[in-house]
PDB file of N, CA and C in Angstrom:
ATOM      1  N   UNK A   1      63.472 105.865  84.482  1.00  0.00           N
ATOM      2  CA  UNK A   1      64.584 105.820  85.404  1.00  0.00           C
ATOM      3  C   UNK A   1      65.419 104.552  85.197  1.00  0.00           C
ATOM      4  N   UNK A   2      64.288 103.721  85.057  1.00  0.00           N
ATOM      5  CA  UNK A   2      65.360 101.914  84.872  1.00  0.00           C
ATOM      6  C   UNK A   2      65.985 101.847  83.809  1.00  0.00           C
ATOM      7  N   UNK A   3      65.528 102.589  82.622  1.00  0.00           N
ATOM      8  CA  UNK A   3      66.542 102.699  81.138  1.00  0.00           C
ATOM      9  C   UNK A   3      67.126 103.623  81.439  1.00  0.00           C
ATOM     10  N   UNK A   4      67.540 104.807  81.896  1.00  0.00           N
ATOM     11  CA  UNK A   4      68.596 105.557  82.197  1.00  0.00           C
ATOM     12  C   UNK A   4      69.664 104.976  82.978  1.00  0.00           C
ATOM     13  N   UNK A   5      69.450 104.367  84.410  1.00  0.00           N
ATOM     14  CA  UNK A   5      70.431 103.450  84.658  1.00  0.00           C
ATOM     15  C   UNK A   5      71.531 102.682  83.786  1.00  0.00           C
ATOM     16  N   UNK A   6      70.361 101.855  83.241  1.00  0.00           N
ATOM     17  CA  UNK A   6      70.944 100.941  82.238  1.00  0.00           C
ATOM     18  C   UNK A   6      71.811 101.365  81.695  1.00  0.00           C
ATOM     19  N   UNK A   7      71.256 102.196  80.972  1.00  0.00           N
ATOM     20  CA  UNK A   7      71.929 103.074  79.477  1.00  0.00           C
ATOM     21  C   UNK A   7      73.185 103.454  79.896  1.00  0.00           C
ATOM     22  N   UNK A   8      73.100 104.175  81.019  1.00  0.00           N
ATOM     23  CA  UNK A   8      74.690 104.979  81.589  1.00  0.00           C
ATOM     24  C   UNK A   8      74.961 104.383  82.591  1.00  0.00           C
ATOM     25  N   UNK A   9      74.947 103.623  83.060  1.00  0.00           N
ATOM     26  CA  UNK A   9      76.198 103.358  84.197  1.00  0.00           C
ATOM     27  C   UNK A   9      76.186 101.346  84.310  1.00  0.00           C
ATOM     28  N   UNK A  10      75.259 100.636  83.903  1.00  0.00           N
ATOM     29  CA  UNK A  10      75.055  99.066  84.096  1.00  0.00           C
ATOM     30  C   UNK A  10      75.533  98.733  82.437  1.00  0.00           C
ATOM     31  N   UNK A  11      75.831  99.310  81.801  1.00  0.00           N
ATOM     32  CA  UNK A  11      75.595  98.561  80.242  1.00  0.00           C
ATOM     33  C   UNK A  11      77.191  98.871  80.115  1.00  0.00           C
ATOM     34  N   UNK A  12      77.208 100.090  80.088  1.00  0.00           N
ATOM     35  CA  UNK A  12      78.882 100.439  79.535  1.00  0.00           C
ATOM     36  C   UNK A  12      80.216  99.654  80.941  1.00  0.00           C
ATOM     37  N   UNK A  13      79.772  99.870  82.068  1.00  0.00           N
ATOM     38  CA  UNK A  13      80.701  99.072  83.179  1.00  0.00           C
ATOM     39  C   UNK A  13      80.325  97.509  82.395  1.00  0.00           C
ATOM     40  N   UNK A  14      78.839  96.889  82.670  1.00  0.00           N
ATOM     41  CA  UNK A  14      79.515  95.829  81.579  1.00  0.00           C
ATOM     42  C   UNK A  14      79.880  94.844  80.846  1.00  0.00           C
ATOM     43  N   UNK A  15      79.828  96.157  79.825  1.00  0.00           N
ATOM     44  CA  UNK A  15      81.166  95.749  78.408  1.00  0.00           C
ATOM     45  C   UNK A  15      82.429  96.347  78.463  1.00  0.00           C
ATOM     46  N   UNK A  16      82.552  96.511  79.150  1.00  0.00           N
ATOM     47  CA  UNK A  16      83.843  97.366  79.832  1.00  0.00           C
ATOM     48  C   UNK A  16      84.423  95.279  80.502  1.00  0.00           C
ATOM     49  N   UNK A  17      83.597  95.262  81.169  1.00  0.00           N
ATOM     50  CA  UNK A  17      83.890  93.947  82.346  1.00  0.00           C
ATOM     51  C   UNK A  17      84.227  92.983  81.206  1.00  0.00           C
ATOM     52  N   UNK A  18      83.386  92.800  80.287  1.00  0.00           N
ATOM     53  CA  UNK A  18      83.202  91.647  79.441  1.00  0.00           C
ATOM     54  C   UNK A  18      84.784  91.573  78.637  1.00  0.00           C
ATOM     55  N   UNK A  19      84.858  92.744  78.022  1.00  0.00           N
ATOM     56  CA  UNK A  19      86.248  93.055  77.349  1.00  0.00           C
ATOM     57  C   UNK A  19      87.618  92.785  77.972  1.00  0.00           C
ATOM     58  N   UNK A  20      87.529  93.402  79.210  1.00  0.00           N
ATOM     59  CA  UNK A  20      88.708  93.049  80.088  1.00  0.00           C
ATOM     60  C   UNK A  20      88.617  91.360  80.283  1.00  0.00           C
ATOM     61  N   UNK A  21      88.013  90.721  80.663  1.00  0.00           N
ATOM     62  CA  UNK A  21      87.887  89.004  81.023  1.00  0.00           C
ATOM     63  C   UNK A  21      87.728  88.579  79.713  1.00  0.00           C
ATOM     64  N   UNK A  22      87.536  88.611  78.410  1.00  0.00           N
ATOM     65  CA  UNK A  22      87.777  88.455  77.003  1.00  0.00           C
ATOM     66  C   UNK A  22      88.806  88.582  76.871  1.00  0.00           C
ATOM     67  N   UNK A  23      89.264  89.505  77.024  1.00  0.00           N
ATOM     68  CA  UNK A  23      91.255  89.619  76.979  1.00  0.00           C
ATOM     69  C   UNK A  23      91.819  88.843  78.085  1.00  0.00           C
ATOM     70  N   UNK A  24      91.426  88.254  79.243  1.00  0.00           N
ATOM     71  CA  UNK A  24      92.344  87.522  79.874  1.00  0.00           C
ATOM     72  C   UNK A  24      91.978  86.686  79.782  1.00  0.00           C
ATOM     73  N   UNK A  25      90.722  85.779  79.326  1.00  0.00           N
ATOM     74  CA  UNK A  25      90.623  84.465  78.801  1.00  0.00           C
ATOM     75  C   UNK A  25      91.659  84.383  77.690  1.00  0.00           C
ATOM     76  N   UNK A  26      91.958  85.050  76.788  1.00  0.00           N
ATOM     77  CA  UNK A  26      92.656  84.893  75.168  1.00  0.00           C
ATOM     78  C   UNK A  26      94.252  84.751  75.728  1.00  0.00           C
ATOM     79  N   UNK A  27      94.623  85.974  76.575  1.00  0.00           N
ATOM     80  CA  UNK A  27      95.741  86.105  77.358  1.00  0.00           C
ATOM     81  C   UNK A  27      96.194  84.569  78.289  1.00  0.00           C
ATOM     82  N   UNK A  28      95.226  83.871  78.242  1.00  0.00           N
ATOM     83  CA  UNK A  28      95.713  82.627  78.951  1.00  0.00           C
ATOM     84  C   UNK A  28      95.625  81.388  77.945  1.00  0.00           C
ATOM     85  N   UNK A  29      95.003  81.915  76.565  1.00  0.00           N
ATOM     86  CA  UNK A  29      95.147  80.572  75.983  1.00  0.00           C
ATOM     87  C   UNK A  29      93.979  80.185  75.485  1.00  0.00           C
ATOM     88  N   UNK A  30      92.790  80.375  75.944  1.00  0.00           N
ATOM     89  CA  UNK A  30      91.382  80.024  75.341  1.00  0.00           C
ATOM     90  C   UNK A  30      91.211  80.624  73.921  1.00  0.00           C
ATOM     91  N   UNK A  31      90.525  80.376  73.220  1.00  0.00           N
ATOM     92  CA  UNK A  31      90.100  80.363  71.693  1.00  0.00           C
ATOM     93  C   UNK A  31      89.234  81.095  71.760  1.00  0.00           C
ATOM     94  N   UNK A  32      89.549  82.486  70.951  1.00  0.00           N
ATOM     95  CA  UNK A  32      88.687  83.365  70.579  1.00  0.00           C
ATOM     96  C   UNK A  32      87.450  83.309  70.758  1.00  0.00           C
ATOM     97  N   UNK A  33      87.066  82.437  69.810  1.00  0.00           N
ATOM     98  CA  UNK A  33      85.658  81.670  69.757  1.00  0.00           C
ATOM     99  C   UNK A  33      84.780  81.673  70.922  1.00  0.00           C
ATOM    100  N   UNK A  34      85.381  81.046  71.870  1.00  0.00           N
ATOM    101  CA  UNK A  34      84.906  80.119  72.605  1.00  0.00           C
ATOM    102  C   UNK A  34      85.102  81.261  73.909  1.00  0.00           C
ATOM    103  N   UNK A  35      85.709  82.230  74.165  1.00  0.00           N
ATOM    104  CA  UNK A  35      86.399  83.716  75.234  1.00  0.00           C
ATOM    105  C   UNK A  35      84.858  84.521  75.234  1.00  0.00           C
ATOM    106  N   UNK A  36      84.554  84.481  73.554  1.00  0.00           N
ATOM    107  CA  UNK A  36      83.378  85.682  72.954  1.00  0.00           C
ATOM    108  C   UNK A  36      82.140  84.967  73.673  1.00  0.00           C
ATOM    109  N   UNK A  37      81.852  83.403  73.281  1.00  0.00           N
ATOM    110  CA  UNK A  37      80.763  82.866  73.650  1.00  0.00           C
ATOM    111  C   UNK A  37      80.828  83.239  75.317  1.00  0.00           C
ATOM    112  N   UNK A  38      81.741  83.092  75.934  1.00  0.00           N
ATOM    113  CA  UNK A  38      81.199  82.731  77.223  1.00  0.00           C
ATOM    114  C   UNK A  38      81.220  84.342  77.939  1.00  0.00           C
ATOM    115  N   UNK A  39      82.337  85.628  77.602  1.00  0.00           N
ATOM    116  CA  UNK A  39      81.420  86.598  77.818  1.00  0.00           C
ATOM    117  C   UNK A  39      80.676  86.858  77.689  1.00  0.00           C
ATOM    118  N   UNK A  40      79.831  86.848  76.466  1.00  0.00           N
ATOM    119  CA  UNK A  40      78.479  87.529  75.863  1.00  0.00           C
ATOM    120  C   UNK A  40      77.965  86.343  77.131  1.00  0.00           C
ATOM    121  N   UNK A  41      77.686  85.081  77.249  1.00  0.00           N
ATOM    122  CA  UNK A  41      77.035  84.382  78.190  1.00  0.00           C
ATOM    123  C   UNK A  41      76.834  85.095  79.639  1.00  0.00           C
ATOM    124  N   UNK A  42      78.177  85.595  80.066  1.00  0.00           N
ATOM    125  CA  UNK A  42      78.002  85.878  81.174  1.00  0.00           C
ATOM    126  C   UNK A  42      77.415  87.460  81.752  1.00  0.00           C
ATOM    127  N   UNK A  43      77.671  88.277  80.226  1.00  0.00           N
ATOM    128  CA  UNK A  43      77.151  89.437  80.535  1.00  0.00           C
ATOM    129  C   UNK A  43      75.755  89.340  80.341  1.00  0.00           C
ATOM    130  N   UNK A  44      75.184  88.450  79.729  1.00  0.00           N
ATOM    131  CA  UNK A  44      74.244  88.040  79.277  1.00  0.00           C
ATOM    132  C   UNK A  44      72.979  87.854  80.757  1.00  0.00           C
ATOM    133  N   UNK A  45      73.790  87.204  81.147  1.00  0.00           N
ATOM    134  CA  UNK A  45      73.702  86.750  83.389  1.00  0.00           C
ATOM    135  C   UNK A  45      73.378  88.191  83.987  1.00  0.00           C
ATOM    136  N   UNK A  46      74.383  88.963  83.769  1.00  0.00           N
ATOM    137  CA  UNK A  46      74.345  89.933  84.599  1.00  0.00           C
ATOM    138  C   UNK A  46      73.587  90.849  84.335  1.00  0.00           C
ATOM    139  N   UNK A  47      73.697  91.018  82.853  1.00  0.00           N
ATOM    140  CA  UNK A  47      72.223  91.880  82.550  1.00  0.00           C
ATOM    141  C   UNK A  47      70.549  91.994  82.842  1.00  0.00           C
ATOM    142  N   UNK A  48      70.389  90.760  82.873  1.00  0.00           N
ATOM    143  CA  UNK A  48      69.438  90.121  83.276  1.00  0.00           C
ATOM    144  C   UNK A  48      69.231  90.253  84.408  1.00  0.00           C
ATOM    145  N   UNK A  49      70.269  90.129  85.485  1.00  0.00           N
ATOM    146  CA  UNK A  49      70.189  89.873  86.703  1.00  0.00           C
ATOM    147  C   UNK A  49      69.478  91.542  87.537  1.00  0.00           C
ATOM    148  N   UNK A  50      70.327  92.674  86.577  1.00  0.00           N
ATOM    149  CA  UNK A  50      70.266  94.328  86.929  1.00  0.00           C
ATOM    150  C   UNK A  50      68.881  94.227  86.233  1.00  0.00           C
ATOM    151  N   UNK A  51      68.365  93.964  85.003  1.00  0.00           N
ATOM    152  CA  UNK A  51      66.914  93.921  85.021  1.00  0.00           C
ATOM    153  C   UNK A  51      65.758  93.814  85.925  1.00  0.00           C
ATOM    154  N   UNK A  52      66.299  92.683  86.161  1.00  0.00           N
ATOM    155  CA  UNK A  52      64.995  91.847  87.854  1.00  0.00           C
ATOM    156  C   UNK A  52      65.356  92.611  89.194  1.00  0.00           C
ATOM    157  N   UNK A  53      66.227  93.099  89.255  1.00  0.00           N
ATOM    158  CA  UNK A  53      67.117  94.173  90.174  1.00  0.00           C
ATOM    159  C   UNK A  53      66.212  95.455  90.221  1.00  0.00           C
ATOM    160  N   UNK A  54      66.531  95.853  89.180  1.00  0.00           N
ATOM    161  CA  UNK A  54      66.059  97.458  88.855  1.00  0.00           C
ATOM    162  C   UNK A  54      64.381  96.880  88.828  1.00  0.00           C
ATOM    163  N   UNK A  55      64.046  96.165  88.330  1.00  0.00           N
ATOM    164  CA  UNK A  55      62.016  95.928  87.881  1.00  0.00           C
ATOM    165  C   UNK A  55      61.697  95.691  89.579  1.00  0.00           C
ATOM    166  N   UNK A  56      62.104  95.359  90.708  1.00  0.00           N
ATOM    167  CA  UNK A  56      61.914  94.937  91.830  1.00  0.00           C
ATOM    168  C   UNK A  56      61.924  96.476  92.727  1.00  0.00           C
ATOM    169  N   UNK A  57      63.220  97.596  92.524  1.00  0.00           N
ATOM    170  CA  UNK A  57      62.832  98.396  93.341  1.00  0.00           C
ATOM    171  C   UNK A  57      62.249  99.147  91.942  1.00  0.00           C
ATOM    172  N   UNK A  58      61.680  99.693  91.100  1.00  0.00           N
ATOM    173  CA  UNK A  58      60.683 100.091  90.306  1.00  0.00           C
ATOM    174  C   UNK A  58      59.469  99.646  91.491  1.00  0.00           C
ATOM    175  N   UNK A  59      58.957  98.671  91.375  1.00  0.00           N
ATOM    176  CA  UNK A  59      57.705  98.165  92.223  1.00  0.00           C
ATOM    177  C   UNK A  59      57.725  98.272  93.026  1.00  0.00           C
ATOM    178  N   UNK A  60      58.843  98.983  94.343  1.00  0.00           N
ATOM    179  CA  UNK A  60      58.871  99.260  95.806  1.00  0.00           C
ATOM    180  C   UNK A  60      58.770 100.997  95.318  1.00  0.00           C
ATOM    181  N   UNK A  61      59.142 101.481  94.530  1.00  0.00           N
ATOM    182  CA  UNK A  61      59.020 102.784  95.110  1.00  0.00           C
ATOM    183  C   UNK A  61      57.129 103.664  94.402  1.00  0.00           C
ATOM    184  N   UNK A  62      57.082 104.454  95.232  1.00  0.00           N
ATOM    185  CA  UNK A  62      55.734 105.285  94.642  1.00  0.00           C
ATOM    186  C   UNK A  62      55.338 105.606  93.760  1.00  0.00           C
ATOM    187  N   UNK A  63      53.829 105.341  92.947  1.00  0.00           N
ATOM    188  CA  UNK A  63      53.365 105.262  91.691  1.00  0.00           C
ATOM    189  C   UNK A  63      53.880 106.958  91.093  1.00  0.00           C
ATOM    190  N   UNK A  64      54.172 108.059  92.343  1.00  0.00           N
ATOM    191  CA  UNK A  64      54.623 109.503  91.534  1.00  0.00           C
ATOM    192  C   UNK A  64      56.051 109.290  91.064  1.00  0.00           C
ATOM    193  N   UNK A  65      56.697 108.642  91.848  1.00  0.00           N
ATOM    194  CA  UNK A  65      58.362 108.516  91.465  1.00  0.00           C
ATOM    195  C   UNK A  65      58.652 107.389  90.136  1.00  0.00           C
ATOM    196  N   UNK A  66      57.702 106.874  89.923  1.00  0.00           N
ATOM    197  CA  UNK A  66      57.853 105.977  88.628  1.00  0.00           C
ATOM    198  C   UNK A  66      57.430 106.095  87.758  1.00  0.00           C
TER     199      UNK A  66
END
């Protein structure tokens, strides 16, 4: 269930997110370079974050539903 999430609806929203704020970092002037590092950083955050998210209610719901 927690990799299906992922897969379809937390991963593609995003790099969807990451792309759009990559283009308006560049759109204001920041350096390629430096736009890429700190999305990948921050999706990096958030991914992580829906991990410990999703692994937390995994462990609240019933050993049949998991």
């Amino acid at each position: 269930m927690k990799n299906v999430l992922l897969r379809t609806i937390v991963v593609p929203l995003a790099t969807r997110l990451g792309t759009a704020l990559g283009a308006y970092l560049m759109a204001k002037g920041l350096d390629g370079g430096l736009a890429d590092q700190l999305v990948n950083g921050l999706l990096a955050v958030v991914l992580v974050g829906c991990d410990l998210v999703a692994g937390k209610v995994a462990g609240l719901l019933p050993k049949e539903a998991a």
